[in-house]
N, C-alpha and C. Protein backbone atom coordinates (compact mmCIF):
# COMPACT_ATOMS: atom_id res chain seq x y z
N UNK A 1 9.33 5.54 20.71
CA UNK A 1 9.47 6.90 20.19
C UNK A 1 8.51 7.09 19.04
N UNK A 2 7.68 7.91 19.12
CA UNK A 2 6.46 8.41 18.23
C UNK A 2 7.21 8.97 16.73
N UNK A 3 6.81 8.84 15.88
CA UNK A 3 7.44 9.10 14.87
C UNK A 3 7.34 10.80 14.33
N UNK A 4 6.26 10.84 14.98
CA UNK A 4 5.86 12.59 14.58
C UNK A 4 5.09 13.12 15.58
N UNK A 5 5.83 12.46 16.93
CA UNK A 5 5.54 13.12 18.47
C UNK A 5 5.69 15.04 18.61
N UNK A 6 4.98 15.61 18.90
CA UNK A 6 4.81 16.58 19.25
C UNK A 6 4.92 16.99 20.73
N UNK A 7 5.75 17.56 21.12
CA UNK A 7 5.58 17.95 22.69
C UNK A 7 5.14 19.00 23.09
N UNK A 8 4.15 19.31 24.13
CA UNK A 8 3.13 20.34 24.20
C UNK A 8 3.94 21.45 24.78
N UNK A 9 3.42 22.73 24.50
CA UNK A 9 4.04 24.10 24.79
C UNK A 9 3.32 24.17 26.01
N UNK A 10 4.51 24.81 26.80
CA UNK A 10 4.22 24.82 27.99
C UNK A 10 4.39 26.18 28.49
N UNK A 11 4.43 27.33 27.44
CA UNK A 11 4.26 28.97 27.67
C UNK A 11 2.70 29.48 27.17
N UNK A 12 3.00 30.11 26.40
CA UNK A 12 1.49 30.57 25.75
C UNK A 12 1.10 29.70 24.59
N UNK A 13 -0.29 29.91 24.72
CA UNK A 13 -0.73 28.66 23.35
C UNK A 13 -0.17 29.07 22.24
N UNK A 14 0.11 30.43 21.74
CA UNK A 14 0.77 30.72 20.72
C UNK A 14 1.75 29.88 20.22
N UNK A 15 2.77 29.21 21.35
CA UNK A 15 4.11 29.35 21.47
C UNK A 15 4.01 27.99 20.44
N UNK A 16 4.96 27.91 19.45
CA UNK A 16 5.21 26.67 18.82
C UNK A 16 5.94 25.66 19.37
N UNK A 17 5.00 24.31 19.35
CA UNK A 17 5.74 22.89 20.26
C UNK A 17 7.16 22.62 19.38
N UNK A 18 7.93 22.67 20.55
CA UNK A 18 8.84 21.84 20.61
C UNK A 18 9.42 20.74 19.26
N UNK A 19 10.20 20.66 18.34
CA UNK A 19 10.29 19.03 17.44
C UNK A 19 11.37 18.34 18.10
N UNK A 20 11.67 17.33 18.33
CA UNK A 20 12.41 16.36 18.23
C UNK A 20 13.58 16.38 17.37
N UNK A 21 14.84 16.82 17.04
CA UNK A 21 15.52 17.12 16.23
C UNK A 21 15.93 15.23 15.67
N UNK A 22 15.49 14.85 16.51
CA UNK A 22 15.73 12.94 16.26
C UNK A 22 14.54 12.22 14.87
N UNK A 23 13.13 13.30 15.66
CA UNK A 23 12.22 12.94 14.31
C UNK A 23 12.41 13.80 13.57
N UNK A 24 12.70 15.04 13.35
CA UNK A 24 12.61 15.90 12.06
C UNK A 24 13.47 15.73 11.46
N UNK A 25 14.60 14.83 11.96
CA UNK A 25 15.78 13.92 10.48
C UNK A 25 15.36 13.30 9.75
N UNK A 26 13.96 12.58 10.33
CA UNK A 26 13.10 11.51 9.54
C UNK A 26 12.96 12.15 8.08
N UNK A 27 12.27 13.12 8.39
CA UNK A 27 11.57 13.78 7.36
C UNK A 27 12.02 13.45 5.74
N UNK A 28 12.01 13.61 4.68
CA UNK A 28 12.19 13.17 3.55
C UNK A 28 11.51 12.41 2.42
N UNK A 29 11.89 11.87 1.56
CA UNK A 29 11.41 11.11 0.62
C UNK A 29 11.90 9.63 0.50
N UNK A 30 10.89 8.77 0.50
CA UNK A 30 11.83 6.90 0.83
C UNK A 30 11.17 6.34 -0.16
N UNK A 31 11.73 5.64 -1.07
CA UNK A 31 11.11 4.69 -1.83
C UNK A 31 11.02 3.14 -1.05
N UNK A 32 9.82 2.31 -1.55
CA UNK A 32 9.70 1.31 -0.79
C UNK A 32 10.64 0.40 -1.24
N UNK A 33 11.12 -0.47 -0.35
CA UNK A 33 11.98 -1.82 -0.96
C UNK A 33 11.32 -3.10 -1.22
N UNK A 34 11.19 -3.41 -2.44
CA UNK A 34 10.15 -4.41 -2.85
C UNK A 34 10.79 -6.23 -2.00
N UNK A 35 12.51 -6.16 -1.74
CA UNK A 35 12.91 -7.05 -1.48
C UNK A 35 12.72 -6.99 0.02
N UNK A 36 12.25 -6.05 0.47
CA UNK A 36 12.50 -6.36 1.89
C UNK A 36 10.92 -5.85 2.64
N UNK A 37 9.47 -5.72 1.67
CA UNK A 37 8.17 -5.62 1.99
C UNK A 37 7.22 -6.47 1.48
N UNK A 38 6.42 -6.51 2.08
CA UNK A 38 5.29 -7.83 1.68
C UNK A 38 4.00 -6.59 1.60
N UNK A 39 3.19 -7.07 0.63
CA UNK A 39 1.50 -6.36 0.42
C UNK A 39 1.18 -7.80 0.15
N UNK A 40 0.17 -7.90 1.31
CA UNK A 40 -0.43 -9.57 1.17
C UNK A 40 -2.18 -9.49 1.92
N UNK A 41 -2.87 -10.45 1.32
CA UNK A 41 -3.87 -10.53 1.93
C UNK A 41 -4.50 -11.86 2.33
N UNK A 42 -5.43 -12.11 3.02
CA UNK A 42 -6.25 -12.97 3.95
C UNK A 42 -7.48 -13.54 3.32
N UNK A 43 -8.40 -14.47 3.12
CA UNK A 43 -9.62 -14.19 2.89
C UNK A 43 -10.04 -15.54 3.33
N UNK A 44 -11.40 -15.63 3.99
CA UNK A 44 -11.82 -17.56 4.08
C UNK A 44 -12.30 -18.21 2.52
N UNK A 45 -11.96 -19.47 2.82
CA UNK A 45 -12.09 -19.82 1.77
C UNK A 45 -13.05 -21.39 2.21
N UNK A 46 -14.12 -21.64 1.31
CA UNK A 46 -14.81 -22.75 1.76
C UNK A 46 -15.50 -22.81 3.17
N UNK A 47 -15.84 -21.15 3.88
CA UNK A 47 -16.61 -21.34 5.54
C UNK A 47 -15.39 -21.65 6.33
N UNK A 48 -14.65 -22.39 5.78
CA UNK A 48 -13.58 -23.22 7.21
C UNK A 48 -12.09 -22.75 7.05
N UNK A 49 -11.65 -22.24 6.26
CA UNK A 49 -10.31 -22.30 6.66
C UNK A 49 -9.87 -20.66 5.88
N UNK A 50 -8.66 -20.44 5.87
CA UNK A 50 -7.95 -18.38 5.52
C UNK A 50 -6.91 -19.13 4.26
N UNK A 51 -7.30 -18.60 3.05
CA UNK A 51 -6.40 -18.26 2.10
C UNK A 51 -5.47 -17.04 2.71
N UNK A 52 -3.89 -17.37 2.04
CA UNK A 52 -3.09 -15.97 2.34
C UNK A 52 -2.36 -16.19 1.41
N UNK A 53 -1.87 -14.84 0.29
CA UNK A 53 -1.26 -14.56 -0.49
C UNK A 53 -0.51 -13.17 -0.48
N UNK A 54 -0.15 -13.52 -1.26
CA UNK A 54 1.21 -11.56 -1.73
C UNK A 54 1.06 -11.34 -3.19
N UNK A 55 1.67 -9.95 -3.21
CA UNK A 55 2.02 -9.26 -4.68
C UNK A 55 3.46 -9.21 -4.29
N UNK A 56 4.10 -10.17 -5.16
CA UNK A 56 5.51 -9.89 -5.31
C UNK A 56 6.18 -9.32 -5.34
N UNK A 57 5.42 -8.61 -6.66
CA UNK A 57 5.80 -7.06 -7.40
C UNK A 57 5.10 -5.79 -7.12
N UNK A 58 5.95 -4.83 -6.52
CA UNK A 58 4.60 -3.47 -5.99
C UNK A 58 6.07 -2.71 -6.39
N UNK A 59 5.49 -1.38 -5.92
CA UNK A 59 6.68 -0.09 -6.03
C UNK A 59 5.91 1.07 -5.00
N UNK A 60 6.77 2.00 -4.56
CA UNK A 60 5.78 2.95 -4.15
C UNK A 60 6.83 4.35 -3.33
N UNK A 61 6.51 5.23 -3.10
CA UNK A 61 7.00 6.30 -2.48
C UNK A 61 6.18 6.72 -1.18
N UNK A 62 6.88 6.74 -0.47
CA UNK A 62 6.15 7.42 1.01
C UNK A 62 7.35 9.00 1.37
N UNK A 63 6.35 9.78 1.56
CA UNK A 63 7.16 11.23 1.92
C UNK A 63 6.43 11.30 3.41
N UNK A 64 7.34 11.49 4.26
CA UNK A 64 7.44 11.99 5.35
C UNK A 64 7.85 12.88 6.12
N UNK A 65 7.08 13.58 6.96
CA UNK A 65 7.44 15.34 7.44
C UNK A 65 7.31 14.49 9.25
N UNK A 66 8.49 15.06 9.71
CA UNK A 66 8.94 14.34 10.91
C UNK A 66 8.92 15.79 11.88
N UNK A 67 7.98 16.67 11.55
CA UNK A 67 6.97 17.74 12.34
C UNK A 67 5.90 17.39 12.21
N UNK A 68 5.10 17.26 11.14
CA UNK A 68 3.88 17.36 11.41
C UNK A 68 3.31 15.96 10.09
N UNK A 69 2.78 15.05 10.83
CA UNK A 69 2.47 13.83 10.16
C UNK A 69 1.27 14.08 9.06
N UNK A 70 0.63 15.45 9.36
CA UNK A 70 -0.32 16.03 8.07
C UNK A 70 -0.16 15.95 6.41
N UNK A 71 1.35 16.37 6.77
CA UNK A 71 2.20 16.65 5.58
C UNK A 71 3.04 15.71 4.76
N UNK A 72 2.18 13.94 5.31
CA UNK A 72 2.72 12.93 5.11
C UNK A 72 2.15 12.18 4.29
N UNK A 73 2.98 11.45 2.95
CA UNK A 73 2.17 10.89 2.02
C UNK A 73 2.66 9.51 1.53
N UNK A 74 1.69 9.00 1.14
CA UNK A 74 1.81 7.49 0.29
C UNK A 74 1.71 7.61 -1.40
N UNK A 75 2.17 6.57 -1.88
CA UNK A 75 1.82 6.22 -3.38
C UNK A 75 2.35 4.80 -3.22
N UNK A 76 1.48 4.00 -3.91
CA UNK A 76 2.06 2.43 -4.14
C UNK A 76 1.21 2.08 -5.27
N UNK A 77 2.20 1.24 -6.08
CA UNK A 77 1.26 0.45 -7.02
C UNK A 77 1.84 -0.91 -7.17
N UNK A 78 0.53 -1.94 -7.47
CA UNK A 78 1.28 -3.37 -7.27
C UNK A 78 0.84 -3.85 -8.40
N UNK A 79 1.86 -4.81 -9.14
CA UNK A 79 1.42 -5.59 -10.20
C UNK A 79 0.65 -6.87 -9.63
N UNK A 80 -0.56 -6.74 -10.47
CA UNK A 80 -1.93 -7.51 -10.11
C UNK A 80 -1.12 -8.96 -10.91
N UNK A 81 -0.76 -9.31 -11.70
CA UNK A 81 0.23 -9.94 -12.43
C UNK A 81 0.76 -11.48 -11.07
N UNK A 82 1.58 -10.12 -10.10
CA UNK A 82 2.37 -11.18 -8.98
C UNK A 82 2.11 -11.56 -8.11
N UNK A 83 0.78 -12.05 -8.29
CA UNK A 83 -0.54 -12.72 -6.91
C UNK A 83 0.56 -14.05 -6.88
N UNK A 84 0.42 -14.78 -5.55
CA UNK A 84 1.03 -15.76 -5.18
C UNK A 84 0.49 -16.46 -4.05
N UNK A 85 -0.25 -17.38 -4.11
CA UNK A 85 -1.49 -17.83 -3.19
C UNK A 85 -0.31 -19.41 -3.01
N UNK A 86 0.44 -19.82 -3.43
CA UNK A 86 1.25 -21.10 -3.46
C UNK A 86 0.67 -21.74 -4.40
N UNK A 87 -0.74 -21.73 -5.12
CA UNK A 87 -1.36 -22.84 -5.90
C UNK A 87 -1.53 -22.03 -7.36
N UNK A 88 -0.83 -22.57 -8.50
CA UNK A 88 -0.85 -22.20 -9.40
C UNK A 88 -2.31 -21.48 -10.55
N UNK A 89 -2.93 -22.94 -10.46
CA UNK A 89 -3.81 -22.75 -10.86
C UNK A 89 -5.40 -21.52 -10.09
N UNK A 90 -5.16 -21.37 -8.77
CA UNK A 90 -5.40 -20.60 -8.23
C UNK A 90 -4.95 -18.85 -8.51
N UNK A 91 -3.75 -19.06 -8.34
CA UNK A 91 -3.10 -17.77 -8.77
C UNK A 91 -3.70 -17.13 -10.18
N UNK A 92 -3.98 -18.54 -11.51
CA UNK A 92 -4.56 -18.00 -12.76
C UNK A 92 -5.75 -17.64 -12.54
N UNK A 93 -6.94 -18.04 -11.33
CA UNK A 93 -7.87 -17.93 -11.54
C UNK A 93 -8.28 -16.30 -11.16
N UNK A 94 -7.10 -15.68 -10.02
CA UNK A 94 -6.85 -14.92 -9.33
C UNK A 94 -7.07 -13.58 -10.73
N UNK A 95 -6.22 -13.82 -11.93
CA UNK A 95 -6.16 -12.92 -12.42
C UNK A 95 -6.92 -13.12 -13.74
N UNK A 96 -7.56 -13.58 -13.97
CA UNK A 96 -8.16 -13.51 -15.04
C UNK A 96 -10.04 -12.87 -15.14
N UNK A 97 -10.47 -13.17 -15.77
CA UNK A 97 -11.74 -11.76 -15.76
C UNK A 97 -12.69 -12.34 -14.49
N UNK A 98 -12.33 -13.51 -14.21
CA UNK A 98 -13.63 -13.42 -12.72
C UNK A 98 -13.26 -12.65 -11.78
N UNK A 99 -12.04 -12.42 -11.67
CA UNK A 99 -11.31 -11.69 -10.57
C UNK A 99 -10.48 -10.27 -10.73
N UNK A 100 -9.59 -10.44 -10.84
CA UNK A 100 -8.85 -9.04 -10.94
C UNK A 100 -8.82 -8.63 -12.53
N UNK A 101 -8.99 -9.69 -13.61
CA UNK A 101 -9.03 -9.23 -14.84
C UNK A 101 -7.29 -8.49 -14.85
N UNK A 102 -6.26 -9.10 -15.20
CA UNK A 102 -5.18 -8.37 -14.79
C UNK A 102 -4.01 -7.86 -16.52
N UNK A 103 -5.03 -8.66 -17.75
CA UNK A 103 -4.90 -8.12 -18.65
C UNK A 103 -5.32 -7.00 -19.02
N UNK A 104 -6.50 -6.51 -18.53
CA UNK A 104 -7.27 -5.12 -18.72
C UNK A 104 -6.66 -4.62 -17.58
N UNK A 105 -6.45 -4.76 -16.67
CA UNK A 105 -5.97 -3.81 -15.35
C UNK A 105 -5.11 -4.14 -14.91
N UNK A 106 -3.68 -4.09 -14.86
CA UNK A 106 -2.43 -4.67 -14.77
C UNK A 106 -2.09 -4.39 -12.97
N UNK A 107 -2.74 -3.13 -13.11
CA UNK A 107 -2.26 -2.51 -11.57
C UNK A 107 -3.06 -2.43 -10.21
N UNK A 108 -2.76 -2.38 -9.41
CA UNK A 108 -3.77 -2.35 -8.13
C UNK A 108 -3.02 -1.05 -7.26
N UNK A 109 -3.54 0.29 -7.18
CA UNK A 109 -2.96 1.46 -6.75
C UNK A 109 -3.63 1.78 -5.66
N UNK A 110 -2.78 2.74 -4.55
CA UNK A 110 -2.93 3.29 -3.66
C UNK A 110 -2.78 4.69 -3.74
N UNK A 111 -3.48 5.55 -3.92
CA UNK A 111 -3.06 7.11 -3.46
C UNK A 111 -3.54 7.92 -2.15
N UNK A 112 -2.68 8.32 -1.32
CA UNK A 112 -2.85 9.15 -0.22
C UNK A 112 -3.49 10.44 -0.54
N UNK A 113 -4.20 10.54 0.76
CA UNK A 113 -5.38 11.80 0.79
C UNK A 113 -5.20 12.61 2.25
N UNK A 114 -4.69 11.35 2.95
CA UNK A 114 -4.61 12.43 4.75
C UNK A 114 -4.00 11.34 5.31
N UNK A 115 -2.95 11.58 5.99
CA UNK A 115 -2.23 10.91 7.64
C UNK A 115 -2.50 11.79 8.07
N UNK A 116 -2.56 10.81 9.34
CA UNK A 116 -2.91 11.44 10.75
C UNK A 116 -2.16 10.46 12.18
N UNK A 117 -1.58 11.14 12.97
CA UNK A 117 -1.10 10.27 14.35
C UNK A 117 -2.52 10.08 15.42
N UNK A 118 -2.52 8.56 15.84
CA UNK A 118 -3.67 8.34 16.52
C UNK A 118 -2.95 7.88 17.70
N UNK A 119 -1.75 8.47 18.28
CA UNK A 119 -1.17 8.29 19.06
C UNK A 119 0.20 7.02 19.23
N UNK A 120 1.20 7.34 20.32
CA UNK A 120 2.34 6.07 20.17
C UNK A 120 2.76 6.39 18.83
N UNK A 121 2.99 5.16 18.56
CA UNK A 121 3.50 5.02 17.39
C UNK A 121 2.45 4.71 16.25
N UNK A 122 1.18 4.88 16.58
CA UNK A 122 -0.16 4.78 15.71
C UNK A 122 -0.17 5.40 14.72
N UNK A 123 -0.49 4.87 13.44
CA UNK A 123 -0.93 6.10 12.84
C UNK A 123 -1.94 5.60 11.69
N UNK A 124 -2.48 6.68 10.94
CA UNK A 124 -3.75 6.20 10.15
C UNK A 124 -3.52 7.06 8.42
N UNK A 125 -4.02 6.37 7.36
CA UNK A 125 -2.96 6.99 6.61
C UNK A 125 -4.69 6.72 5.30
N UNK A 126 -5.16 7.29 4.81
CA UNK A 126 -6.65 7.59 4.27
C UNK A 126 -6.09 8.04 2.81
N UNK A 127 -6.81 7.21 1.88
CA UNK A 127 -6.61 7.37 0.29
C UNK A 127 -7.24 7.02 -0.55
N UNK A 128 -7.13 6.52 -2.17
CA UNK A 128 -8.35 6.07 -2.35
C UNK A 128 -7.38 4.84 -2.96
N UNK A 129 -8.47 3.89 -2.87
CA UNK A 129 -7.43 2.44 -3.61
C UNK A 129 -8.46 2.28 -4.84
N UNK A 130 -7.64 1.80 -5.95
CA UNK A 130 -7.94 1.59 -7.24
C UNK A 130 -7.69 0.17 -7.56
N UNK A 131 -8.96 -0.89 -8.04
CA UNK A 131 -8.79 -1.93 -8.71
C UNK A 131 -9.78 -2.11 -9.66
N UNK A 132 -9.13 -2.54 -10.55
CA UNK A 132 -9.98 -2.65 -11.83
C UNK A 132 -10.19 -1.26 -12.11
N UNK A 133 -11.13 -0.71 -12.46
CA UNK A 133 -11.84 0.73 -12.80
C UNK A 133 -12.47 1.22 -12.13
N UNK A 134 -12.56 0.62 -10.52
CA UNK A 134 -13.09 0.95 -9.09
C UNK A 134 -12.29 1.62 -8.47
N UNK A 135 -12.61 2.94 -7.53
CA UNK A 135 -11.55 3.62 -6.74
C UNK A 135 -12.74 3.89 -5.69
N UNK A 136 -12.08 3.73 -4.90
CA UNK A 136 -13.16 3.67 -3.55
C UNK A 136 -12.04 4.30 -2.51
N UNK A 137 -12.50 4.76 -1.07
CA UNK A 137 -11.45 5.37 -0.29
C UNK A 137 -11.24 4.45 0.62
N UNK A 138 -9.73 4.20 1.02
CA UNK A 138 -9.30 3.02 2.20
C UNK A 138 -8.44 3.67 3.37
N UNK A 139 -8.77 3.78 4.84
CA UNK A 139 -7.77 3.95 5.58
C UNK A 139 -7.28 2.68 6.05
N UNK A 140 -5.91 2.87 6.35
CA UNK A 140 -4.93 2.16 6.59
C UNK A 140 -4.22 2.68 7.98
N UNK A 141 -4.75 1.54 9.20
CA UNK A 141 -3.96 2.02 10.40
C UNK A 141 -2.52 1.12 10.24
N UNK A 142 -1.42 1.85 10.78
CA UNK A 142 -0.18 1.50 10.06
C UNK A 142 0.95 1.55 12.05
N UNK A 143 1.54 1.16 12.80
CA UNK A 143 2.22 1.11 13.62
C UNK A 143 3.95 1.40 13.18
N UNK A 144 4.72 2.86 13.16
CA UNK A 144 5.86 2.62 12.82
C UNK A 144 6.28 2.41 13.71
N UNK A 145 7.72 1.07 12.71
CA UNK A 145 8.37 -0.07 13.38
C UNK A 145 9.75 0.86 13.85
N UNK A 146 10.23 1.83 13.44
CA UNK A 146 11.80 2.31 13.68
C UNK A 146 12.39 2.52 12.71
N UNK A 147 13.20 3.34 12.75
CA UNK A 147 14.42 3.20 11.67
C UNK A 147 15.54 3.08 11.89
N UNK A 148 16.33 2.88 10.94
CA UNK A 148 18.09 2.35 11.43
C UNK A 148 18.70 2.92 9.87
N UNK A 149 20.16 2.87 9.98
CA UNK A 149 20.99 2.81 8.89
C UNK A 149 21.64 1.15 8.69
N UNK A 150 21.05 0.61 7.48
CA UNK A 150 21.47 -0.79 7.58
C UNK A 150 23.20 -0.71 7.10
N UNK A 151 23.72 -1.70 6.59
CA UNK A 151 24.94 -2.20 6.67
C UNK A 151 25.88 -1.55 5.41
N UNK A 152 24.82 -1.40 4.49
CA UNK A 152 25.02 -0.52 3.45
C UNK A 152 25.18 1.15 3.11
N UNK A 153 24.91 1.40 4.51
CA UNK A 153 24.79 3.28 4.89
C UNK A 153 23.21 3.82 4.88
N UNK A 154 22.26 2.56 3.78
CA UNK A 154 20.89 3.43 3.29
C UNK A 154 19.90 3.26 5.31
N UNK A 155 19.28 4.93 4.82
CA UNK A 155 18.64 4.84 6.33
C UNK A 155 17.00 4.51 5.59
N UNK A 156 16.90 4.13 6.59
CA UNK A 156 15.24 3.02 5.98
C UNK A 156 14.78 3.05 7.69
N UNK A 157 13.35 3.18 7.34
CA UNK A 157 12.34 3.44 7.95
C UNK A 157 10.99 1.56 7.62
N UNK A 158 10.33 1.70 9.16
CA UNK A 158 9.33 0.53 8.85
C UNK A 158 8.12 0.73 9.30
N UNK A 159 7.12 0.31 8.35
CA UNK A 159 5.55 -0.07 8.97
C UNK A 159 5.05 -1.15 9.08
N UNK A 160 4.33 -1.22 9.55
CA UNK A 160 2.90 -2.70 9.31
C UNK A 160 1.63 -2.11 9.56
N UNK A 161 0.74 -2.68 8.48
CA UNK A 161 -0.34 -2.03 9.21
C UNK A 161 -1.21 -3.23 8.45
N UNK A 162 -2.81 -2.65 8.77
CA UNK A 162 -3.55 -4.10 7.80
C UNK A 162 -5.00 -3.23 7.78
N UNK A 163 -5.49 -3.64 6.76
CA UNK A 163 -6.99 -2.61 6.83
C UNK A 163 -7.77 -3.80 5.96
N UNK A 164 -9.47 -3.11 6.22
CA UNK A 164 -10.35 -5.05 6.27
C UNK A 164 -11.23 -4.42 5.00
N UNK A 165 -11.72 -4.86 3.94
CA UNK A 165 -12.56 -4.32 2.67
C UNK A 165 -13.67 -5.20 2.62
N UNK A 166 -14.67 -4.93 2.03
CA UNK A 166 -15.27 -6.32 1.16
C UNK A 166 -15.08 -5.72 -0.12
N UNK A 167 -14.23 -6.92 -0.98
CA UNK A 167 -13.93 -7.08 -2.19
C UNK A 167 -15.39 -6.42 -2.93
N UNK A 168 -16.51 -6.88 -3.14
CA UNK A 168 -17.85 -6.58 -3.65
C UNK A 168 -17.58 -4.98 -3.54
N UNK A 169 -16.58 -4.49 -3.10
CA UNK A 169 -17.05 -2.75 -3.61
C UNK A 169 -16.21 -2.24 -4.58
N UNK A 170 -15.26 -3.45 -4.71
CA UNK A 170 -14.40 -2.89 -6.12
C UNK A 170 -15.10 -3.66 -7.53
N UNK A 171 -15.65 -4.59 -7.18
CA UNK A 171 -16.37 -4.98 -8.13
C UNK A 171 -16.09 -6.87 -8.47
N UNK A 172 -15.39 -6.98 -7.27
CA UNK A 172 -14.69 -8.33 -7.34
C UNK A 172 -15.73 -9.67 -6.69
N UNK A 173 -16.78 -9.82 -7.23
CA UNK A 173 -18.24 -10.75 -7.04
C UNK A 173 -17.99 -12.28 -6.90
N UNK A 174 -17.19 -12.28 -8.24
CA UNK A 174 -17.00 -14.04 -8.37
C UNK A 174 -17.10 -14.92 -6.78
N UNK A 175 -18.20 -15.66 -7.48
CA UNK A 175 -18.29 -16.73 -6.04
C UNK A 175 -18.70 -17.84 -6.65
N UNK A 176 -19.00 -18.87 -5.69
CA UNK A 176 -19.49 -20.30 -6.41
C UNK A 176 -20.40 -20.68 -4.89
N UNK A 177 -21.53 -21.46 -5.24
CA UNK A 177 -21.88 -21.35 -3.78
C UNK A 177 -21.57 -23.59 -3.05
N UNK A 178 -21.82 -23.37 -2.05
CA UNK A 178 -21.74 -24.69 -1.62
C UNK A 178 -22.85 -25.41 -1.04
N UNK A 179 -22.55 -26.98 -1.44
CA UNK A 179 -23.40 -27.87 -1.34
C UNK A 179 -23.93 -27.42 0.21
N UNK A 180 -22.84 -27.43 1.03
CA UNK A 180 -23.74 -27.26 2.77
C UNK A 180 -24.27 -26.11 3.16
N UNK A 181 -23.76 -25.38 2.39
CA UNK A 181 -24.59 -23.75 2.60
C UNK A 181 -23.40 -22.93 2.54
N UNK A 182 -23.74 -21.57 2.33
CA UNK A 182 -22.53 -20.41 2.17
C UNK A 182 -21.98 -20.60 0.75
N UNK A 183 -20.74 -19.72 0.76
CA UNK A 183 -20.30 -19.60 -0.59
C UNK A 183 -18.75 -20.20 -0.21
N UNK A 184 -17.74 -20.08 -1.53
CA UNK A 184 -16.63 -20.59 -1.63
C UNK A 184 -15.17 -19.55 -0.95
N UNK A 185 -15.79 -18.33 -1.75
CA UNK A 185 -14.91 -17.36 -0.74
C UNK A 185 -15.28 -16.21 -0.24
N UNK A 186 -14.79 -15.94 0.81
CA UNK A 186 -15.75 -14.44 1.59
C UNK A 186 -15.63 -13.30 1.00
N UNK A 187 -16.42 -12.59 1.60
CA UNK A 187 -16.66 -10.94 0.91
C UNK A 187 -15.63 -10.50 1.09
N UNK A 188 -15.36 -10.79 2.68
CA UNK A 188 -14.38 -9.94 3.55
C UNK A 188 -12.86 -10.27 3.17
N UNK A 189 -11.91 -9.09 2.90
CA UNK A 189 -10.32 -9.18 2.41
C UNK A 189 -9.72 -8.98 3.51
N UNK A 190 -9.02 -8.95 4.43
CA UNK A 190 -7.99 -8.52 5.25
C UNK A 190 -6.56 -8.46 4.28
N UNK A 191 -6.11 -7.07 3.86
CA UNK A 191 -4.74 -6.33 3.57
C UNK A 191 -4.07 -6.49 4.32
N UNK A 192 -2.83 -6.50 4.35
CA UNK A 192 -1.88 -6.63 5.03
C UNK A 192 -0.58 -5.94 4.52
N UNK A 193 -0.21 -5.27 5.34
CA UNK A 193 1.29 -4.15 4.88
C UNK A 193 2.68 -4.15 5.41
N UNK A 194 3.65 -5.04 5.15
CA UNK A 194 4.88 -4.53 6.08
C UNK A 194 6.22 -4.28 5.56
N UNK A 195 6.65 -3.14 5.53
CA UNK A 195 6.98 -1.89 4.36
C UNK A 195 8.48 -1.52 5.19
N UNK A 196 9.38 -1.68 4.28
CA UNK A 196 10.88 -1.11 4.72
C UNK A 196 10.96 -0.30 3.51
N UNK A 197 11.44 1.04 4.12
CA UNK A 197 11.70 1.93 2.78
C UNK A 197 12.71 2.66 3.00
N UNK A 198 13.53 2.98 1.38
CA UNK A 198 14.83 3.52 1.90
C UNK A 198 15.14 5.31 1.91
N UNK A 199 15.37 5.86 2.21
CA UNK A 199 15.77 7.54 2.30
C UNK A 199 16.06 7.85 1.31
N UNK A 200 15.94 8.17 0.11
CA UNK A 200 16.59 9.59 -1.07
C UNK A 200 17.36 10.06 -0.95
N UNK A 201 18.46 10.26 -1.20
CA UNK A 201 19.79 11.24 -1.11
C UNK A 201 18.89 12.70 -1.63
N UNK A 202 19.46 13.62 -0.01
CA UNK A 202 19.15 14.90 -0.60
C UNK A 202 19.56 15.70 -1.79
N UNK A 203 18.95 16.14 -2.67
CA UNK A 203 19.34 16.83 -3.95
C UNK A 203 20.64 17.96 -3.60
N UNK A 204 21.25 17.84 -4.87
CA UNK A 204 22.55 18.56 -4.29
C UNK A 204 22.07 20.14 -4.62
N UNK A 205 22.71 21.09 -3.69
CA UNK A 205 22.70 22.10 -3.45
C UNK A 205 23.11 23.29 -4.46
């Protein structure tokens, strides 16, 4: 089930499609659940093998219009702080001025600019991401997973999605090069997103 499926009018083009009274419940405001989402990324490290890490700590709001996926938005911000690569000393190197600098820039932000459905359950979600004092624009193809009411009553909604950068455009250079050739870690980041978020109680009337 498409999350912001549209079904085509089948009178005059005028005629307004059809909603889903199943997706336009969707619709609303969800904050993300930090205990139950991962923001993690990929990168090679040494030519031969994939570093993978997370931000522990993020927060974020997604608003969703369960007519028309236009009208659909992101915000996330992650503390640059809760890098977690498993290796300590790694993790410090992670944040200090060769890298994220995470005393001067604490945060690593996302702001939405355009969703769009690229069909199924596809979708593509375009913003600009901010690190360090760099803001550059990132789309993010994202697959929603479903929603349910968990055990607690809260109705929560899911994504995954993953989008590919080279670090070098936020300004993130640090390299070291190697004895056999190449460098220590790649340009290339693979993001990674998989996001449970919970519904807002509608404002009272």
């Amino acid at each position: 089930m498409a999350l912001f499926n549209r079904k085509p009018a089948t009178a005059a083009v005028t005629e307004t499609p059809a909603v889903d009274p199943a997706l336009a419940a969707l619709t609303g405001t969800y904050t993300v659940d930090p205990a139950h989402s991962s923001i993690g990324f990929t990168v090679r490290h040494a030519m031969v093998t994939n570093v993978r890490g997370s931000f522990g700590e993020h927060e974020g709001t997604l608003v969703l219009d369960g007519t028309d996926p236009a009208n659909s938005s992101a915000s996330i911000d992650v503390k640059i702080a809760s890098v977690d690569t498993g290796i300590g000393d790694r993790d410090g190197h992670l944040v200090s001025g060769d890298f994220f600098d995470a005393e001067k820039f604490p945060l690593m932000t996302f702001r939405s600019t355009r969703a769009e459905q690229l069909g199924g359950e596809a979708y593509r979600i375009t913003g600009d991401l901010t690190i360090k004092d760099v803001t550059r624009p990132l789309s993010i193809d994202l697959e929603f997973n479903g929603s349910a009411t968990d055990v607690y009553g809260n109705e929560r909604v899911g994504f995954e999605g993953s989008a590919d950068i080279l670090r070098s455009d936020w300004g993130l250079t640090w390299n070291a090069a190697l004895e056999t050739g190449g460098v220590m870690v790649s340009d290339k980041v693979k993001l990674t997103f998989d996001i449970s978020a919970i519904k807002a109680a509608a404002p009272a009337a």
